[in-house]
PDB file of N, CA and C in Angstrom:
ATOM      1  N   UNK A   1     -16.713  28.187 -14.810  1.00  0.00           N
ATOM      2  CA  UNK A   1     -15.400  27.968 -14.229  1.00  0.00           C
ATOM      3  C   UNK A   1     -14.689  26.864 -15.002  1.00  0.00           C
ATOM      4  N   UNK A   2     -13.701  27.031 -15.106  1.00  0.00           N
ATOM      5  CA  UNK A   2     -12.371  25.743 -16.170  1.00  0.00           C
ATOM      6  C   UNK A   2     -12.320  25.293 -15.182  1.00  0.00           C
ATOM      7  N   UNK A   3     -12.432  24.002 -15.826  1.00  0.00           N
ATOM      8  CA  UNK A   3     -11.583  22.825 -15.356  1.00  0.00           C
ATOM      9  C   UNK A   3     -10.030  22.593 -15.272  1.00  0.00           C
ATOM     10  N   UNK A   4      -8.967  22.705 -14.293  1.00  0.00           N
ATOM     11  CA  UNK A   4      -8.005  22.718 -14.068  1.00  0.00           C
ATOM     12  C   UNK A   4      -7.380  21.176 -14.812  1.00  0.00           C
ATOM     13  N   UNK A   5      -6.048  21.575 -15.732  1.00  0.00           N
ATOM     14  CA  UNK A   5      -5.545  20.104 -16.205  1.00  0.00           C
ATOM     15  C   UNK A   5      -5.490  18.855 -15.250  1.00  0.00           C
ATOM     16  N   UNK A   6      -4.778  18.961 -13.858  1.00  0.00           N
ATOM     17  CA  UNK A   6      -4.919  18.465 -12.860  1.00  0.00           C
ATOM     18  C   UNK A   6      -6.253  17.735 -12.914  1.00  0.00           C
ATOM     19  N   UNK A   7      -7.132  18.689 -12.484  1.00  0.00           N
ATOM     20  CA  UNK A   7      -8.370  17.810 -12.706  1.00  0.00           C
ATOM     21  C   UNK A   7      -9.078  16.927 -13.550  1.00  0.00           C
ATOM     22  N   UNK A   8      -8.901  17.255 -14.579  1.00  0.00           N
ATOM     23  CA  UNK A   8      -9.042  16.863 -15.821  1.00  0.00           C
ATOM     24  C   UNK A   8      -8.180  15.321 -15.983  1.00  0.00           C
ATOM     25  N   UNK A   9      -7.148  15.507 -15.405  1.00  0.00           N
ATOM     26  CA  UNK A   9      -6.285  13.770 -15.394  1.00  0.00           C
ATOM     27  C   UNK A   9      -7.121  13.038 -14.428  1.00  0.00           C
ATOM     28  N   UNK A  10      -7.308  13.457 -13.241  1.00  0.00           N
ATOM     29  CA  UNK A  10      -8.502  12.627 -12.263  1.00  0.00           C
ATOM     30  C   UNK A  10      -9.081  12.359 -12.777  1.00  0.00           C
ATOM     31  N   UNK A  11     -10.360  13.222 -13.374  1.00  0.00           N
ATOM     32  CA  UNK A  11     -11.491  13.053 -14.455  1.00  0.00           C
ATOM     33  C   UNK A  11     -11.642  11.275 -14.873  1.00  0.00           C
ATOM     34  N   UNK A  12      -9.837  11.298 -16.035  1.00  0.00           N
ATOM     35  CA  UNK A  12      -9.568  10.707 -16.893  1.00  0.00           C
ATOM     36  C   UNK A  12      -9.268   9.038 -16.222  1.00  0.00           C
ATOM     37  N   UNK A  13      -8.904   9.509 -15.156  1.00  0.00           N
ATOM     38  CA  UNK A  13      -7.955   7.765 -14.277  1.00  0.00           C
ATOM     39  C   UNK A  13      -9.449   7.218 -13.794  1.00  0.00           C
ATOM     40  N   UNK A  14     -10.416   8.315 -13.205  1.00  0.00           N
ATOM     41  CA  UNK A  14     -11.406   7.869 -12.332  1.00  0.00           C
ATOM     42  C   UNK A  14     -12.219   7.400 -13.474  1.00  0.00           C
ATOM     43  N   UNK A  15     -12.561   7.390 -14.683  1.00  0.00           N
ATOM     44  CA  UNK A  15     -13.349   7.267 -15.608  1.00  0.00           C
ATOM     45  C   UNK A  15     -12.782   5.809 -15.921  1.00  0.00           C
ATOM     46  N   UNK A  16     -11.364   5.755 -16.241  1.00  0.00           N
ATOM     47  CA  UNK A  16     -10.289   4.373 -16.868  1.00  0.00           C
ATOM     48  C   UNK A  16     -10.711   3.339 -15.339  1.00  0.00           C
ATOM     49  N   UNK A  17     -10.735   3.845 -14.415  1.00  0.00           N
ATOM     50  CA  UNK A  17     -11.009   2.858 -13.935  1.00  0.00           C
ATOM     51  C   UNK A  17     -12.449   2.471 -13.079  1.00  0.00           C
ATOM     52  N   UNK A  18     -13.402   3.315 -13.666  1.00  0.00           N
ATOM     53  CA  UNK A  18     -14.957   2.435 -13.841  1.00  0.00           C
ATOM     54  C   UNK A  18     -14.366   1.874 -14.756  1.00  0.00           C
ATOM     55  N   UNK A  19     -14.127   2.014 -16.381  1.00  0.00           N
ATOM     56  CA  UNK A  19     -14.484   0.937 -17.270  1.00  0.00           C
ATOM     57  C   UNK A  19     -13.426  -0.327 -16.861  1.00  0.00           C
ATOM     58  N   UNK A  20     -12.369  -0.147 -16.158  1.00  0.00           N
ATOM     59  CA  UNK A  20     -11.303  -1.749 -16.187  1.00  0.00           C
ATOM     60  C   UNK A  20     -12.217  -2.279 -15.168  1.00  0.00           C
ATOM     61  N   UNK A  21     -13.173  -2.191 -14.206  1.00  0.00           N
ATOM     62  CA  UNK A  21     -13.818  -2.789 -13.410  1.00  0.00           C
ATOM     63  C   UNK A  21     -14.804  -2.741 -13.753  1.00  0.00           C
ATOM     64  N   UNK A  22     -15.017  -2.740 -15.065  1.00  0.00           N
ATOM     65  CA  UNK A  22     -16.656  -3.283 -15.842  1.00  0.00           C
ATOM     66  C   UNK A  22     -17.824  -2.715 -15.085  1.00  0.00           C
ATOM     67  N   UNK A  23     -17.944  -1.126 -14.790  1.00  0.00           N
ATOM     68  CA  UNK A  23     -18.587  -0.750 -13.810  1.00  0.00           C
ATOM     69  C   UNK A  23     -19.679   0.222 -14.877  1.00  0.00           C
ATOM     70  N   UNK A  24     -20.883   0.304 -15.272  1.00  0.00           N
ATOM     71  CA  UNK A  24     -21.556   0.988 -15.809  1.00  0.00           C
ATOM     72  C   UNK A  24     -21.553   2.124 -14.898  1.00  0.00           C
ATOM     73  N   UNK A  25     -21.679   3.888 -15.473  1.00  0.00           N
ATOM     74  CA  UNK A  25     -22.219   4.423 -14.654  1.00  0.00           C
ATOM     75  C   UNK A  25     -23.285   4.716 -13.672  1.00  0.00           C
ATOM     76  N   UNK A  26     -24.198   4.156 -13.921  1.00  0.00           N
ATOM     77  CA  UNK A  26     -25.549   3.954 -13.073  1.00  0.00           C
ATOM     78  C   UNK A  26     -25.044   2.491 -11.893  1.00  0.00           C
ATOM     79  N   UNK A  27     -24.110   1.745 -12.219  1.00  0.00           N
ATOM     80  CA  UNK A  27     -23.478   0.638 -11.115  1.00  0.00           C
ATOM     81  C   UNK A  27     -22.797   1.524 -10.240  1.00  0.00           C
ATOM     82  N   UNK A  28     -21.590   2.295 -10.589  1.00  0.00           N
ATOM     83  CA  UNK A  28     -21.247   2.927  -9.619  1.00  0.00           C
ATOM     84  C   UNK A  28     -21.826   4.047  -9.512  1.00  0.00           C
ATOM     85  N   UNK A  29     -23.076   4.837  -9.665  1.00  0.00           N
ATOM     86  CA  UNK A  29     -24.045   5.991  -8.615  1.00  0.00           C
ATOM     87  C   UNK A  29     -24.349   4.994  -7.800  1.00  0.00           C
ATOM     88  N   UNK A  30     -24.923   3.263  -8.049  1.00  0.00           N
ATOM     89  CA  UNK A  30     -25.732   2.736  -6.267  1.00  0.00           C
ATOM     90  C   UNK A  30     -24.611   2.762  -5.708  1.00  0.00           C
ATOM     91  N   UNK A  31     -23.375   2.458  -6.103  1.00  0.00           N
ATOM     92  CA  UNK A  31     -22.183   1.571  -5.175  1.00  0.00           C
ATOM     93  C   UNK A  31     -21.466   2.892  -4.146  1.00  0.00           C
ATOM     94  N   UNK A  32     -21.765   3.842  -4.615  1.00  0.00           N
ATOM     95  CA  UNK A  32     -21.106   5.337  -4.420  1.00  0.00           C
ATOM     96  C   UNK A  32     -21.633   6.076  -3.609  1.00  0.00           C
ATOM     97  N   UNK A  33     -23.272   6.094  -4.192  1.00  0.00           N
ATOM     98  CA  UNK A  33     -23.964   7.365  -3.614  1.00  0.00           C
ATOM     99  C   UNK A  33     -23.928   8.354  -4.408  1.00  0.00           C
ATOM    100  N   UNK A  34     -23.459   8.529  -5.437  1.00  0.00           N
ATOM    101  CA  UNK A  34     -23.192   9.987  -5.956  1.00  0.00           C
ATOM    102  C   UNK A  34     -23.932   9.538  -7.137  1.00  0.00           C
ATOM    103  N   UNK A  35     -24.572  10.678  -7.555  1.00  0.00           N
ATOM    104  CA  UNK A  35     -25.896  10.871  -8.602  1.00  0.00           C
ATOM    105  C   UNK A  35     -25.036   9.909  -9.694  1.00  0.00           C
ATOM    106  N   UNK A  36     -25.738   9.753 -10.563  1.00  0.00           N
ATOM    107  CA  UNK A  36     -25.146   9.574 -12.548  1.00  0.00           C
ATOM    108  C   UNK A  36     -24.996  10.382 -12.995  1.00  0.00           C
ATOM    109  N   UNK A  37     -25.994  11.630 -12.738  1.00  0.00           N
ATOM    110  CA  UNK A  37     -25.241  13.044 -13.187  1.00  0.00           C
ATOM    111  C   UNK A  37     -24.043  13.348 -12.707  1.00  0.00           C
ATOM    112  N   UNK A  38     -23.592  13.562 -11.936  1.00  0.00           N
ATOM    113  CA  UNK A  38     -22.150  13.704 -10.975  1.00  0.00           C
ATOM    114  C   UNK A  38     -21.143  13.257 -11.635  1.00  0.00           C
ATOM    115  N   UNK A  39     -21.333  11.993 -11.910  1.00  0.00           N
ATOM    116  CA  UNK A  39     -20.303  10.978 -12.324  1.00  0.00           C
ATOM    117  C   UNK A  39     -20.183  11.763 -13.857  1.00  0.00           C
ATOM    118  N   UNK A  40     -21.138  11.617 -14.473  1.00  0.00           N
ATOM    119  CA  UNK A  40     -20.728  12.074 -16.143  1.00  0.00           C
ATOM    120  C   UNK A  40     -20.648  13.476 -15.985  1.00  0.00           C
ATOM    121  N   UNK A  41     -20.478  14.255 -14.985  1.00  0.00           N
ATOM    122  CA  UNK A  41     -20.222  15.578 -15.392  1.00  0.00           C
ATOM    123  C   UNK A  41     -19.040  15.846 -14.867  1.00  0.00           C
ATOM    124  N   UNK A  42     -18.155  14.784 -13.754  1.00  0.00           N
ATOM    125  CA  UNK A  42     -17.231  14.321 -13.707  1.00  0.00           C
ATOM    126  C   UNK A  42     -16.026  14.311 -14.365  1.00  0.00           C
ATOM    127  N   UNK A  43     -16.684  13.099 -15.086  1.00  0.00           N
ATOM    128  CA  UNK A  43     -15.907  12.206 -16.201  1.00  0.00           C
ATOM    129  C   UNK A  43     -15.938  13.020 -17.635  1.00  0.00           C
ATOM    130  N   UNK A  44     -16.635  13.862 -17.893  1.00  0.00           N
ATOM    131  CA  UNK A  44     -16.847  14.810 -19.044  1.00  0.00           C
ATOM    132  C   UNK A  44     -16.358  16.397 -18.396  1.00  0.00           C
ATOM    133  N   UNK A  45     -15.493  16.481 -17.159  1.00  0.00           N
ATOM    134  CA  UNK A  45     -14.988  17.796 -17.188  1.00  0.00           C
ATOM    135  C   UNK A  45     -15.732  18.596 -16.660  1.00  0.00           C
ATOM    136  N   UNK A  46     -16.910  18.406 -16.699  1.00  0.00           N
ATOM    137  CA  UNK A  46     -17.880  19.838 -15.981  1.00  0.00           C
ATOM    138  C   UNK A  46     -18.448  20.021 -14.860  1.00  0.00           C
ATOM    139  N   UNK A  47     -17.798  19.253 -13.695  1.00  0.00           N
ATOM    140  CA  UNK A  47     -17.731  19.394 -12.878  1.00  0.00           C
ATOM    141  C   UNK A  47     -16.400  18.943 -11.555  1.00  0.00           C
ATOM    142  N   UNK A  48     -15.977  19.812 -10.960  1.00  0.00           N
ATOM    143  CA  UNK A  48     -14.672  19.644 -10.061  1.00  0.00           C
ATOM    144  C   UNK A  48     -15.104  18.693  -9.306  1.00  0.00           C
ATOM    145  N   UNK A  49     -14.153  18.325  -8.802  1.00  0.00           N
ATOM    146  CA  UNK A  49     -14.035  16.611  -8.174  1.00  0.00           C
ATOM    147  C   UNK A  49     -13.360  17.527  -6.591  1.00  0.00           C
ATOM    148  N   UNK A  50     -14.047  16.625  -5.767  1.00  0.00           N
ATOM    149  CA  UNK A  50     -13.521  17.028  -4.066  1.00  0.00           C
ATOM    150  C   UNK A  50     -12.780  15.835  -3.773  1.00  0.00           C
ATOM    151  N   UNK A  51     -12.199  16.014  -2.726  1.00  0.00           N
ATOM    152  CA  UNK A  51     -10.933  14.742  -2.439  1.00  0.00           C
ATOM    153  C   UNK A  51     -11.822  13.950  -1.829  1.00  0.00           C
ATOM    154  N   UNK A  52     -13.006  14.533  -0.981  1.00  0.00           N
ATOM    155  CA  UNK A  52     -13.529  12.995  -0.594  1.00  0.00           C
ATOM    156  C   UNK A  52     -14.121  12.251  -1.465  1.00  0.00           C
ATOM    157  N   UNK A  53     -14.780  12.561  -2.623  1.00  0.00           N
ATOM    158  CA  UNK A  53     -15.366  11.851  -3.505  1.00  0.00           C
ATOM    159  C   UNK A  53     -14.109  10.586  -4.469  1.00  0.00           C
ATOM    160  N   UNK A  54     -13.048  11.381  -4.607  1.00  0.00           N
ATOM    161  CA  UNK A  54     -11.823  10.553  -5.044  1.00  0.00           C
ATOM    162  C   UNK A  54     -11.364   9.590  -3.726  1.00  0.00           C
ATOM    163  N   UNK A  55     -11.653   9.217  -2.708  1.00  0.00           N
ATOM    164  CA  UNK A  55     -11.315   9.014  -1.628  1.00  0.00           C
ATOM    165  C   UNK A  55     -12.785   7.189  -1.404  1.00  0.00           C
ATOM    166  N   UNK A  56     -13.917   7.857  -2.064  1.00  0.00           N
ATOM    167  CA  UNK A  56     -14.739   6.923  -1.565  1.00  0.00           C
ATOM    168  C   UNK A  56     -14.702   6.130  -2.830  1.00  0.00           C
ATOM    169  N   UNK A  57     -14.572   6.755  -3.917  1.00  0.00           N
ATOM    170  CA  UNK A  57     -13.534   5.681  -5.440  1.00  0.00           C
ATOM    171  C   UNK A  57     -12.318   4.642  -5.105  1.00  0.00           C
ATOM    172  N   UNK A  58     -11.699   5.932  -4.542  1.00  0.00           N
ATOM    173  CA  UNK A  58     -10.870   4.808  -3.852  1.00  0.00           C
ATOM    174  C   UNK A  58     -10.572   3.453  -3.632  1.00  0.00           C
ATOM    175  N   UNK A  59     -12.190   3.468  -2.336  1.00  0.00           N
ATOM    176  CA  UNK A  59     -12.595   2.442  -1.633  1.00  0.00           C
ATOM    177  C   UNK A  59     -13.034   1.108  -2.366  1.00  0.00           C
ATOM    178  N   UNK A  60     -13.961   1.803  -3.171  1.00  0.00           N
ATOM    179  CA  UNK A  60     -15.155   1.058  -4.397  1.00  0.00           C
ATOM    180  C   UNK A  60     -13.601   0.171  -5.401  1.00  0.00           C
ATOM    181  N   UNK A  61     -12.540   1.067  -5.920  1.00  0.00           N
ATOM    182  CA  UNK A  61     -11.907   0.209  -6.565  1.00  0.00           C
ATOM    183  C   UNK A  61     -10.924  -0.614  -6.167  1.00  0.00           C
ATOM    184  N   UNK A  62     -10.578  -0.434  -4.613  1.00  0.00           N
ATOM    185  CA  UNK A  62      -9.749  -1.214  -3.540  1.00  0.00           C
ATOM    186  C   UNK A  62      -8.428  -0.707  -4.223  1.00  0.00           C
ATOM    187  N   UNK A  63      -8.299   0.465  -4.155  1.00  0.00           N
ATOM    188  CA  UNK A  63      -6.528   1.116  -4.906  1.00  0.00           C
ATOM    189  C   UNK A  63      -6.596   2.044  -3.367  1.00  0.00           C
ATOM    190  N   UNK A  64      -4.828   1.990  -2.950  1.00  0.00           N
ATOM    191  CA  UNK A  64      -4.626   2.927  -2.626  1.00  0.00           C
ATOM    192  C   UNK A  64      -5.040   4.616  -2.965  1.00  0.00           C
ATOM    193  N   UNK A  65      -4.590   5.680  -2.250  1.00  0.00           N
ATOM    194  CA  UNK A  65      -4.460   7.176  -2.811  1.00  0.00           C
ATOM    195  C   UNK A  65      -3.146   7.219  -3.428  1.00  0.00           C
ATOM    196  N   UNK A  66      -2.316   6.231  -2.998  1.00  0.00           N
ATOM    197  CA  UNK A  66      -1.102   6.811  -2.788  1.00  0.00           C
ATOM    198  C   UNK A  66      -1.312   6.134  -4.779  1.00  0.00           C
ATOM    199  N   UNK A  67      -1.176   4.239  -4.489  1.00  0.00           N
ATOM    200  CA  UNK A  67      -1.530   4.948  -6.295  1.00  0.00           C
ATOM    201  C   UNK A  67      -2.175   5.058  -7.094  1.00  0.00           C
ATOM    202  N   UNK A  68      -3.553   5.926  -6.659  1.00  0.00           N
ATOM    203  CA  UNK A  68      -4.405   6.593  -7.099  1.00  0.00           C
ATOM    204  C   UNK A  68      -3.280   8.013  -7.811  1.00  0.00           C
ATOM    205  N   UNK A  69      -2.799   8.762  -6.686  1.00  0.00           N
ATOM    206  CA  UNK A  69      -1.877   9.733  -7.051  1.00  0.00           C
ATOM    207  C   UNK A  69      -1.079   9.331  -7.940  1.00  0.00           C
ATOM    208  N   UNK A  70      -0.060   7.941  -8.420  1.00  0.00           N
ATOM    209  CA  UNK A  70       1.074   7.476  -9.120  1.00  0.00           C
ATOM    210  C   UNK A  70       0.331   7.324 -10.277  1.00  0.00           C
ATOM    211  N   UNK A  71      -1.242   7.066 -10.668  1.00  0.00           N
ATOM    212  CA  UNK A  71      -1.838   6.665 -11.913  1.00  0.00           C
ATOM    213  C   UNK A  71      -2.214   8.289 -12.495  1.00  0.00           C
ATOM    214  N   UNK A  72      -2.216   9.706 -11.591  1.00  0.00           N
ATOM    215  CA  UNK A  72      -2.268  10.385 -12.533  1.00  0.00           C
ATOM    216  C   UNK A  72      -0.906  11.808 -12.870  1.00  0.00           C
ATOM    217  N   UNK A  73       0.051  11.054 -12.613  1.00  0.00           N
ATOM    218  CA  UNK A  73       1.209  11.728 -12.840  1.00  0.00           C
ATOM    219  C   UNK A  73       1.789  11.448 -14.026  1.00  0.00           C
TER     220      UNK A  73
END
């Protein structure tokens, strides 16, 4: 299944912002819950992203959705 462009910008913001918060991927799988696989298959496109998972990022990077949404337009 493709990865939708849409998705693919999430991918890209959720990835930009582990690294501006100096977050290794294996830091945010404990902080998250969600595997290291997840995350890099994620962040590398090969796998679709659900809104709650963008939702508990969210949390972890203390950003709104609202501009969570404004960072990938």
């Amino acid at each position: 299944m493709a990865i939708s462009e849409f998705c693919k910008r999430v991918a890209t913001v959720l990835k930009n912002l582990r690294i501006s918060n100096n977050l290794s991927v294996k830091e945010l799988s404990e902080k998250s819950g969600l595997s290291v696989y997840k995350i890099l298959n994620i962040e590398n496109f090969k796998h679709d992203i659900k809104f709650l998972t963008v939702c508990k990022l969210c949390e972890i990077y203390k950003i709104s959705l609202r501009d969570f949404a404004d960072m990938t337009e």
